[in-house]
C-alpha atoms as a PDB file:
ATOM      1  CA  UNK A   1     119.847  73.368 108.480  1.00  0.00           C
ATOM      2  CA  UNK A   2     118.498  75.150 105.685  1.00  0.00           C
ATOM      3  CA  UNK A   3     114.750  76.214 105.498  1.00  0.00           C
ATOM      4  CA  UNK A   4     112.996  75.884 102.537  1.00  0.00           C
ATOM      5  CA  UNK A   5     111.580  78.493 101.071  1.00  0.00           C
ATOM      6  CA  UNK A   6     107.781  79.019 100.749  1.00  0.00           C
ATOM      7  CA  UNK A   7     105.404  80.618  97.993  1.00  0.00           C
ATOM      8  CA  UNK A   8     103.644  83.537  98.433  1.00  0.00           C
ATOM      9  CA  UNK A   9     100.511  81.542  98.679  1.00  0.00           C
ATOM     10  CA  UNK A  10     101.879  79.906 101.650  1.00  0.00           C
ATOM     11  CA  UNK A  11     102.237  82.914 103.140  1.00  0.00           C
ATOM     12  CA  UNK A  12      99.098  84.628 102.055  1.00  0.00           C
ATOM     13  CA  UNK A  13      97.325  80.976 103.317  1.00  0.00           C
ATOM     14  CA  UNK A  14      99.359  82.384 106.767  1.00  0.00           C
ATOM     15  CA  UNK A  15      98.062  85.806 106.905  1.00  0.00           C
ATOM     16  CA  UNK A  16      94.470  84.306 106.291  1.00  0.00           C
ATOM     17  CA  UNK A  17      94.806  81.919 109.307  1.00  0.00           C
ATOM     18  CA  UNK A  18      96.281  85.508 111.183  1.00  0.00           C
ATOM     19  CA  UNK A  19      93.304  87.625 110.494  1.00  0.00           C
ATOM     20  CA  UNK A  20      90.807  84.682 111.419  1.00  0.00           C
ATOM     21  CA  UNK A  21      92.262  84.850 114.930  1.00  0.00           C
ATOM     22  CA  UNK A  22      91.756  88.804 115.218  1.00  0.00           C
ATOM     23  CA  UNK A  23      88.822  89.972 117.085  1.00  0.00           C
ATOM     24  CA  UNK A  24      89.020  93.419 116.192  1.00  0.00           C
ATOM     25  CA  UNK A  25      86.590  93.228 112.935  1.00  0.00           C
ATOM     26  CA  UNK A  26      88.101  96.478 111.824  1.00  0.00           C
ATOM     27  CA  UNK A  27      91.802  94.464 112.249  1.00  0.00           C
ATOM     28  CA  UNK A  28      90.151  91.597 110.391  1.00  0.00           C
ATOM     29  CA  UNK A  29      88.912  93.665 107.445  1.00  0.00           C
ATOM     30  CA  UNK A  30      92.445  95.174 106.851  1.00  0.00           C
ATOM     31  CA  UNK A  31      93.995  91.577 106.926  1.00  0.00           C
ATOM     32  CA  UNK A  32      91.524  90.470 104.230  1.00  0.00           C
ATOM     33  CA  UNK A  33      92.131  93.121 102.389  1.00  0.00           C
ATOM     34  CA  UNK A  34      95.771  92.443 102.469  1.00  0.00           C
ATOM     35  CA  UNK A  35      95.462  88.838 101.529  1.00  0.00           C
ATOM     36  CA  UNK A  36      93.159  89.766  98.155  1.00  0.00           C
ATOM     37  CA  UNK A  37      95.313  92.328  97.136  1.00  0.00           C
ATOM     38  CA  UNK A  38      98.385  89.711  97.625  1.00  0.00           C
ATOM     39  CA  UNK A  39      96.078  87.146  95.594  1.00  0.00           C
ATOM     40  CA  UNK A  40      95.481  89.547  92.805  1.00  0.00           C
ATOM     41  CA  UNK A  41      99.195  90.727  92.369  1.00  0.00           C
ATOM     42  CA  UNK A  42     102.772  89.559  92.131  1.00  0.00           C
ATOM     43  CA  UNK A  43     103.986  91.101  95.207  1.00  0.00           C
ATOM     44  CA  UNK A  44     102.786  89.897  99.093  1.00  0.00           C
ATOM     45  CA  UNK A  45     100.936  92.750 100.513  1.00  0.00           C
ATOM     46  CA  UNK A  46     100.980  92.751 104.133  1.00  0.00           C
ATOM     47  CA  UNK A  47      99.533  94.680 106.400  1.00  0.00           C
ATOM     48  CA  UNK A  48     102.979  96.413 107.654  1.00  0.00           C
ATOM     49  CA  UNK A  49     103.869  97.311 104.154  1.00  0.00           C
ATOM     50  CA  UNK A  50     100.452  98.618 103.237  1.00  0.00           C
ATOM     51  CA  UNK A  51     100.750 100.997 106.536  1.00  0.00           C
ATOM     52  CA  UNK A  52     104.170 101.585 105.377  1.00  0.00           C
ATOM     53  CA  UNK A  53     103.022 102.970 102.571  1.00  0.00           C
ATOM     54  CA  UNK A  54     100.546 105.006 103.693  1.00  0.00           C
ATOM     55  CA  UNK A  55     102.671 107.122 106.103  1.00  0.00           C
ATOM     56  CA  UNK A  56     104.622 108.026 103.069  1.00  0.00           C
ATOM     57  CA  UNK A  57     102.408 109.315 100.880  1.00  0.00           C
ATOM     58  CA  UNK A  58     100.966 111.027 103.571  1.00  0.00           C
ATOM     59  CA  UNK A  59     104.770 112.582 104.335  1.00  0.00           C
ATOM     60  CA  UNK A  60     105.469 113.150 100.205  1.00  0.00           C
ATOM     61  CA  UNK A  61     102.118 115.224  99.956  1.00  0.00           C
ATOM     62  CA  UNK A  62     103.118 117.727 102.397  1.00  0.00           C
ATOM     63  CA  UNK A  63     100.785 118.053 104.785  1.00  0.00           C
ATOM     64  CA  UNK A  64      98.355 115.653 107.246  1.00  0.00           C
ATOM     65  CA  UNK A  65      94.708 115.266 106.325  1.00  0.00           C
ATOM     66  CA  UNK A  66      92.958 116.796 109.078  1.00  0.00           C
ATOM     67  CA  UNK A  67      90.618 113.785 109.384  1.00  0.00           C
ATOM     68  CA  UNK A  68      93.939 111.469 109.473  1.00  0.00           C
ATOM     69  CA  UNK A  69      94.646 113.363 112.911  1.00  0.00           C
ATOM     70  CA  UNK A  70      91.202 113.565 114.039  1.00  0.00           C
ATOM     71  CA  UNK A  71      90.880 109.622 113.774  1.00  0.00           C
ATOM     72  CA  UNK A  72      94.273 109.007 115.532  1.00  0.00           C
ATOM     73  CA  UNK A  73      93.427 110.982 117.757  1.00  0.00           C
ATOM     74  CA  UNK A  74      90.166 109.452 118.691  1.00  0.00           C
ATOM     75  CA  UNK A  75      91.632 105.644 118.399  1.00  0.00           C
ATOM     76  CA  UNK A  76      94.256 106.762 120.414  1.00  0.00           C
ATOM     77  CA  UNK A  77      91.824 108.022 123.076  1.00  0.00           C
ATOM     78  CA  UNK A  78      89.994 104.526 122.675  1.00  0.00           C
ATOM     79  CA  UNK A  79      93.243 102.601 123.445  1.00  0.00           C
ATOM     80  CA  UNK A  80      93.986 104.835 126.484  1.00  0.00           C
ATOM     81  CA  UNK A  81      96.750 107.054 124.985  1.00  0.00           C
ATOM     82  CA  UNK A  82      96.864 110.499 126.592  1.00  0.00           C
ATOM     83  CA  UNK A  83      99.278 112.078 123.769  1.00  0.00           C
ATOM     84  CA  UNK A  84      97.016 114.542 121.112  1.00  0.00           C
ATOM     85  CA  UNK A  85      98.826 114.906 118.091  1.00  0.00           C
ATOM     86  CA  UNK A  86      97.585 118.029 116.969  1.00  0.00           C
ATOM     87  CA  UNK A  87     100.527 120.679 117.374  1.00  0.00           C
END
């Protein structure tokens, strides 16, 4: 059986009904922000692609922005990680 294939607003209309369901507002922010940006372009920006994207620039410039590790660290304090990932 062959599925049909949907538009990016489908999909967009999907990542919508997604974020409405999160309960982290910080989570829910980032979706929305994801579904403008896919309204306002040609491409589908999702929220795996925009982190994606991040991490690389982060890797082309060189170096880590101290406040990027400060934060992970913190969140990853909040979610009951033990690792630090200052070196």
């Amino acid at each position: 059986m062959r599925q049909k294939k949907r538009g990016k607003n489908a999909k967009a209309e999907e990542m919508d009904t997604v974020a409405a369901k999160v309960t982290n507002p910080e989570k829910e922010e980032f979706y929305r922000i994801c579904y403008l940006a896919s309204q306002e372009s040609d491409v589908l920006v999702t929220p795996s692609k925009v982190l994606r994207s991040f991490v690389r620039a982060v890797i082309n410039a060189g170096e880590v922005v101290p406040q990027i590790l400060d934060d992970i660290e913190r969140f990853s304090k909040e979610e009951g990680g033990t690792e630090s990932v200052k070196k």
